[in-house]
C-alpha atoms as a PDB file:
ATOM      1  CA  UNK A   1       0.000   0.000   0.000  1.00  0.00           C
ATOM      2  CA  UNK A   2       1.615   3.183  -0.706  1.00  0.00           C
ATOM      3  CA  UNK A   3       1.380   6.369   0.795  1.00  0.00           C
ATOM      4  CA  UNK A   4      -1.446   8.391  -1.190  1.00  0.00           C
ATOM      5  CA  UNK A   5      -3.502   5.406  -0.382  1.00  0.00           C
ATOM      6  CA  UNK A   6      -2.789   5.366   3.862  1.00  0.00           C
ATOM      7  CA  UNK A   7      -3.051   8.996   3.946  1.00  0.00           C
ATOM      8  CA  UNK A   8      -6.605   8.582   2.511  1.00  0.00           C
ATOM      9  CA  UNK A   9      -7.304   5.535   4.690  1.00  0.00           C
ATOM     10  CA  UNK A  10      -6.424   7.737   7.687  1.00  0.00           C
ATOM     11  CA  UNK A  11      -8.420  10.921   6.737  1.00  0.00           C
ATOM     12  CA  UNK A  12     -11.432   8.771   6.163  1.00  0.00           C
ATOM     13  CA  UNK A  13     -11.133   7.223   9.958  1.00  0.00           C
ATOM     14  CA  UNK A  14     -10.776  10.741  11.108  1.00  0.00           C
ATOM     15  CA  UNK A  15     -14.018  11.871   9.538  1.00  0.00           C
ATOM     16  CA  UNK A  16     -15.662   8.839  11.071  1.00  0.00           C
ATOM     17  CA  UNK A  17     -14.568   9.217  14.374  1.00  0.00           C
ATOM     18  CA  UNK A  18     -15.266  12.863  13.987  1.00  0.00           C
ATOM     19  CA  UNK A  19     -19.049  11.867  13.346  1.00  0.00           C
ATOM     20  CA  UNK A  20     -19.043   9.060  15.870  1.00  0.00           C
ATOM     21  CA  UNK A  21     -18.157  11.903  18.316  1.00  0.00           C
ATOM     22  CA  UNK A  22     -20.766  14.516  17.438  1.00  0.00           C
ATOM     23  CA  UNK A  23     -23.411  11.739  17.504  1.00  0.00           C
ATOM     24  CA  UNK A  24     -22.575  10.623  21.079  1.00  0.00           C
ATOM     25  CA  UNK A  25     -22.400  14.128  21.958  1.00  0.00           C
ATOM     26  CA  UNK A  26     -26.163  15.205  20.354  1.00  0.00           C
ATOM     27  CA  UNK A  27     -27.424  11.790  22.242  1.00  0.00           C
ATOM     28  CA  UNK A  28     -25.681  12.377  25.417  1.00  0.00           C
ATOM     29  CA  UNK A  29     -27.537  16.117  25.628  1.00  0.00           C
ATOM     30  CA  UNK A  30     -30.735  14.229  24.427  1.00  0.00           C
ATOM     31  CA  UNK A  31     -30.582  11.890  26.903  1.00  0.00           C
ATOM     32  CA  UNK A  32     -29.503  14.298  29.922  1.00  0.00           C
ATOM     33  CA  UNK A  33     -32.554  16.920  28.583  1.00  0.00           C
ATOM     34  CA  UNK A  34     -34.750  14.050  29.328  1.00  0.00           C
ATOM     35  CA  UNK A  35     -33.345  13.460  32.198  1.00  0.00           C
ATOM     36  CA  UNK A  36     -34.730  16.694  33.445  1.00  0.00           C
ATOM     37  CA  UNK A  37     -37.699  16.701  32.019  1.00  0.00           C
ATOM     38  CA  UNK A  38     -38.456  13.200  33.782  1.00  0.00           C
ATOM     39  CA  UNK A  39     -37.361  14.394  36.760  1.00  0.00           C
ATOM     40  CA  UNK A  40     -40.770  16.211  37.686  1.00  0.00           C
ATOM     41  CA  UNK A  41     -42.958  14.881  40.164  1.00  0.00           C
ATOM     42  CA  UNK A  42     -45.626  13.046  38.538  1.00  0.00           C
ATOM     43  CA  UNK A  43     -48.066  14.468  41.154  1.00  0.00           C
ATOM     44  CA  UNK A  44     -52.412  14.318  41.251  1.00  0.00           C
ATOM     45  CA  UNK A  45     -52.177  18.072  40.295  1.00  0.00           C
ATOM     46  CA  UNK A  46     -49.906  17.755  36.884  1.00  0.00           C
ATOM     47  CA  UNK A  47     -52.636  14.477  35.937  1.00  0.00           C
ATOM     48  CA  UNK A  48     -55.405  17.000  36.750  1.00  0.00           C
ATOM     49  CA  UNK A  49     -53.425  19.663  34.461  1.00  0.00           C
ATOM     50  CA  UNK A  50     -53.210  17.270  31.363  1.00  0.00           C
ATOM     51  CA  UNK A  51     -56.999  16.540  32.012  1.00  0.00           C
ATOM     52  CA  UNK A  52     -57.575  20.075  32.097  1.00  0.00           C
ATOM     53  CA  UNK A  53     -55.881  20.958  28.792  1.00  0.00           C
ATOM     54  CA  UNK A  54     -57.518  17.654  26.994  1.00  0.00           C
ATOM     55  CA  UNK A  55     -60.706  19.107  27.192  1.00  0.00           C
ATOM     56  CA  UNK A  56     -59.764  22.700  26.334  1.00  0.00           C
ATOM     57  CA  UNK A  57     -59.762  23.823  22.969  1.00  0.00           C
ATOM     58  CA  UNK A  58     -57.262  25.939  21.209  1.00  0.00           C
ATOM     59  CA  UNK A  59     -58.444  29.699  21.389  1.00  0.00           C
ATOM     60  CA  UNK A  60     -61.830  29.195  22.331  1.00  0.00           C
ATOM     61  CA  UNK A  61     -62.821  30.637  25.604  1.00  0.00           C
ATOM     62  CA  UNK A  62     -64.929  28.276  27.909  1.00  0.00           C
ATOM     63  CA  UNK A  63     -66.592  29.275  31.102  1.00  0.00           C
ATOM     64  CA  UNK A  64     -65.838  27.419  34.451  1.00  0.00           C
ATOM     65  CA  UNK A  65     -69.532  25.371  34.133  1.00  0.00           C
ATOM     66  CA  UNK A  66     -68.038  24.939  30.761  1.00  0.00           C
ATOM     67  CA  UNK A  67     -64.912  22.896  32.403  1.00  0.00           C
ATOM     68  CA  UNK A  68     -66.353  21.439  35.151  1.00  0.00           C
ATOM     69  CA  UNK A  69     -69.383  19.477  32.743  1.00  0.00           C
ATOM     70  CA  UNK A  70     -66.413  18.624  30.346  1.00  0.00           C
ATOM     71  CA  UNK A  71     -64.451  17.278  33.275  1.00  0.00           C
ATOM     72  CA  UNK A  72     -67.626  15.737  35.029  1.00  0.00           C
ATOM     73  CA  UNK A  73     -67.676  17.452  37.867  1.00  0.00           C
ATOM     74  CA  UNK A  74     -70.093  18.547  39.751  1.00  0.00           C
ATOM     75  CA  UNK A  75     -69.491  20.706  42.347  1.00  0.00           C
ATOM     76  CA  UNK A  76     -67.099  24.010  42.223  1.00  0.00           C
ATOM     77  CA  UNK A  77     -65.017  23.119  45.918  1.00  0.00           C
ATOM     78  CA  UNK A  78     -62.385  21.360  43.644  1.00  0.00           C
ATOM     79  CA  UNK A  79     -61.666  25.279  42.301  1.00  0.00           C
ATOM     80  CA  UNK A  80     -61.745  26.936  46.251  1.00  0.00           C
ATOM     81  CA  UNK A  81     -58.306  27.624  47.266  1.00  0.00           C
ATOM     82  CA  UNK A  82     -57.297  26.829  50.895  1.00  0.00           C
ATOM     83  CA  UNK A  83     -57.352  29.982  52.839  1.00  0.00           C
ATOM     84  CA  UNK A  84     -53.553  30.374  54.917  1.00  0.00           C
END
């Protein structure tokens, strides 16, 4: 093998291990961004949130009787904040 042909040999294996690096570096901040994400509680309140916003439609103003027959509910105590 003569020169021309190892100096190509060994630009191509720098290229790849170029690539090999970015990739591990994009999935390493994917994987440490979810991470964080995942660690938030998972608490009754966030549930109750994504209920909230599955009912809701985009842009289109709805009344709390609106929510509450959406959400079956029947009585407003579930919006009455504790008093401190």
């Amino acid at each position: 093998m003569d020169i021309t042909s190892q100096l190509l040999i060994a630009t191509k294996m720098e290229i790849l291990q170029l690539f090999i690096e970015f990739m591990l570096k994009m999935i390493d901040e994917v994987l440490e961004e979810s991470v964080i994400v995942t660690d938030m509680p998972i608490t009754e309140k966030i549930i109750n949130i994504r209920k909230l916003l599955h009912v809701m439609d985009y842009n289109v103003p709805m009344t709390a009787n609106d929510i509450m027959n959406k959400l079956g509910i029947k009585s407003k105590l579930p919006f009455k904040l504790p008093k401190f």
